[in-house]
Protein backbone atom coordinates (compact mmCIF):
# COMPACT_ATOMS: atom_id res chain seq x y z
CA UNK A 1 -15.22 -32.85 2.82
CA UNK A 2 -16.95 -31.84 -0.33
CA UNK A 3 -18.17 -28.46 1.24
CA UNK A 4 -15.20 -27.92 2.80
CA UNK A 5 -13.45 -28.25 -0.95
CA UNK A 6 -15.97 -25.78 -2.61
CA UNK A 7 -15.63 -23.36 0.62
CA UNK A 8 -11.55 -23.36 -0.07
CA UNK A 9 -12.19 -23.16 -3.84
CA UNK A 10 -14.44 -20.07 -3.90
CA UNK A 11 -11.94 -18.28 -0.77
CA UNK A 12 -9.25 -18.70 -3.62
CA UNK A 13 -10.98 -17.42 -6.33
CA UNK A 14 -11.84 -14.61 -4.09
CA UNK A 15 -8.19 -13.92 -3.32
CA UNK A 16 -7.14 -14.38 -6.68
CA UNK A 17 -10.22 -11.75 -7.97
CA UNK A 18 -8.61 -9.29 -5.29
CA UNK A 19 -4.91 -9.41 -6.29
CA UNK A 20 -6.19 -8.58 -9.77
CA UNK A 21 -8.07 -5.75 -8.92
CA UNK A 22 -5.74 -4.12 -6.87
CA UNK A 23 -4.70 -2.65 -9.94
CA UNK A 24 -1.82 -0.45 -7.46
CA UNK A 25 -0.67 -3.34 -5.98
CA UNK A 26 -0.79 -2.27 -2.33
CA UNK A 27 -2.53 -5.20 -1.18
CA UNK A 28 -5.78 -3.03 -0.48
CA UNK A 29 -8.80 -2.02 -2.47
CA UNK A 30 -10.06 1.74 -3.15
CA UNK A 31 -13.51 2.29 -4.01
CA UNK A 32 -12.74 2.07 -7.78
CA UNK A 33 -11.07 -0.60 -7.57
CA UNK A 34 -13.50 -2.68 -5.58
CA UNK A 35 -16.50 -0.89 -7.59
CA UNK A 36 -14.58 -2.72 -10.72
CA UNK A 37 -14.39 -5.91 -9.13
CA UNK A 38 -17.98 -6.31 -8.24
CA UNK A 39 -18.81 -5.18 -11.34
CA UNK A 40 -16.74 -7.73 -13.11
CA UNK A 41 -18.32 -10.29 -10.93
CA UNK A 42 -21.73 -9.98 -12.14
CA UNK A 43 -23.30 -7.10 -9.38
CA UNK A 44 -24.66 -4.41 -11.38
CA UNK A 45 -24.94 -2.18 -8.02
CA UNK A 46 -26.05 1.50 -8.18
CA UNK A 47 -23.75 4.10 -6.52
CA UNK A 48 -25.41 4.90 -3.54
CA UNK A 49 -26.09 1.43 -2.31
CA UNK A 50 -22.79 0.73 -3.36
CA UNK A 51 -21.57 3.52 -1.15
CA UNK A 52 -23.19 2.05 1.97
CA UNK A 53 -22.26 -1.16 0.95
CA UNK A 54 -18.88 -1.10 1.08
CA UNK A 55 -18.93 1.72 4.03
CA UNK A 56 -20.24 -1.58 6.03
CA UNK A 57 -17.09 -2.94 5.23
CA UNK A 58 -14.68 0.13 5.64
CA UNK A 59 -15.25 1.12 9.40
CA UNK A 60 -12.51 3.44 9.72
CA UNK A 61 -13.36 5.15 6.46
CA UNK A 62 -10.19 4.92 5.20
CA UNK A 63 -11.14 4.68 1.76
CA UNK A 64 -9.92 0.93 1.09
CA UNK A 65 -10.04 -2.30 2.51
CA UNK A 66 -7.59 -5.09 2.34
CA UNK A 67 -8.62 -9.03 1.90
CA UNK A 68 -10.36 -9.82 4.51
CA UNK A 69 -13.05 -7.48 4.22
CA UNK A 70 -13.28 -7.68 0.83
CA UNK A 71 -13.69 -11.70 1.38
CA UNK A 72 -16.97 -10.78 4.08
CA UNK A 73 -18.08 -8.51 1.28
CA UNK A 74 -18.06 -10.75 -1.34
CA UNK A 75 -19.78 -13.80 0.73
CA UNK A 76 -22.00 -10.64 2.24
CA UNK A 77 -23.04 -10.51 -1.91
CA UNK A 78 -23.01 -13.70 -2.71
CA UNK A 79 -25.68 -14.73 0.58
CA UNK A 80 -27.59 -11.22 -0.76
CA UNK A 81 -28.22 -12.81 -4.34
CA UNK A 82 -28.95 -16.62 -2.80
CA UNK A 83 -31.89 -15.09 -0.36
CA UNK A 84 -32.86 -12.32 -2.87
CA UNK A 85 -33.28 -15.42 -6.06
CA UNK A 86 -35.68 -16.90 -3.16
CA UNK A 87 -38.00 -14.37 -3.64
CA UNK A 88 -37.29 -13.96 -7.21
CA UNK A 89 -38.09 -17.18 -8.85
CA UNK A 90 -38.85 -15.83 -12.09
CA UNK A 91 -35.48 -13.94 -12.19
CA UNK A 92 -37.08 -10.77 -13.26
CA UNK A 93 -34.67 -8.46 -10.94
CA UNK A 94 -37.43 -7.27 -8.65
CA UNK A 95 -38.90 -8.36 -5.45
CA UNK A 96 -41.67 -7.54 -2.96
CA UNK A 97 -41.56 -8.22 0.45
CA UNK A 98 -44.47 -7.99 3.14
CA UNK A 99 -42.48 -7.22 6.73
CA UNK A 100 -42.37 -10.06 7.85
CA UNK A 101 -40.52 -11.54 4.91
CA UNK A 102 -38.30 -8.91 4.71
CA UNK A 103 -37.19 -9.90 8.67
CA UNK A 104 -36.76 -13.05 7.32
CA UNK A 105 -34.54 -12.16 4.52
CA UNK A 106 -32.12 -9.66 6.41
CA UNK A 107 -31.63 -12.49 8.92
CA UNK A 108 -30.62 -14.70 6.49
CA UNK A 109 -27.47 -12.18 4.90
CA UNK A 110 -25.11 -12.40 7.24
């Protein structure tokens, strides 16, 4: 019950983070507007892998993406920084992975 509680709490504060960013109100996300809210959430993300990033999430390339993406986005990032603070004990921001390790770690983000 407990995980099922934190699960629900963090799907809201998702949904609440996206209703604030969609500064337009039409109940999707542009790039800018989904650039702002990871920023605001603590991903200091370069542009290019940005770019790719959220192209992952934007199949049609339509140039936005409504809730539900951005939710498998944000879980996408939050999974990302989990595995990545595996290898990154010392929090120092940088990482290196032998092959094998980096199979291990791209199996894990899902």
């Amino acid at each position: 019950m407990a995980e099922y509680q934190e699960l629900h709490n963090w799907l809201m504060h998702v949904r609440e983070h996206f209703i604030r960013m969609d500064a337009d109100g039409s109940k999707s996300l542009n790039y800018n507007e989904i650039y702002n809210a990871i920023q605001s959430s603590g991903y200091n993300i370069d542009m290019v892998p940005f770019q790719s990033l959220v192209a992952t999430f934007d199949p049609d390339r339509s140039g936005s993406i409504g809730l539900e993406p951005y939710l498998a986005l944000c879980a996408m990032l939050k999974q990302a920084s989990k595995v990545f603070s595996l290898f990154d004990p010392q929090r120092t921001g940088k990482i290196t992975l032998d092959f094998n390790q980096f199979i291990y770690a791209a199996a894990q983000i899902r």
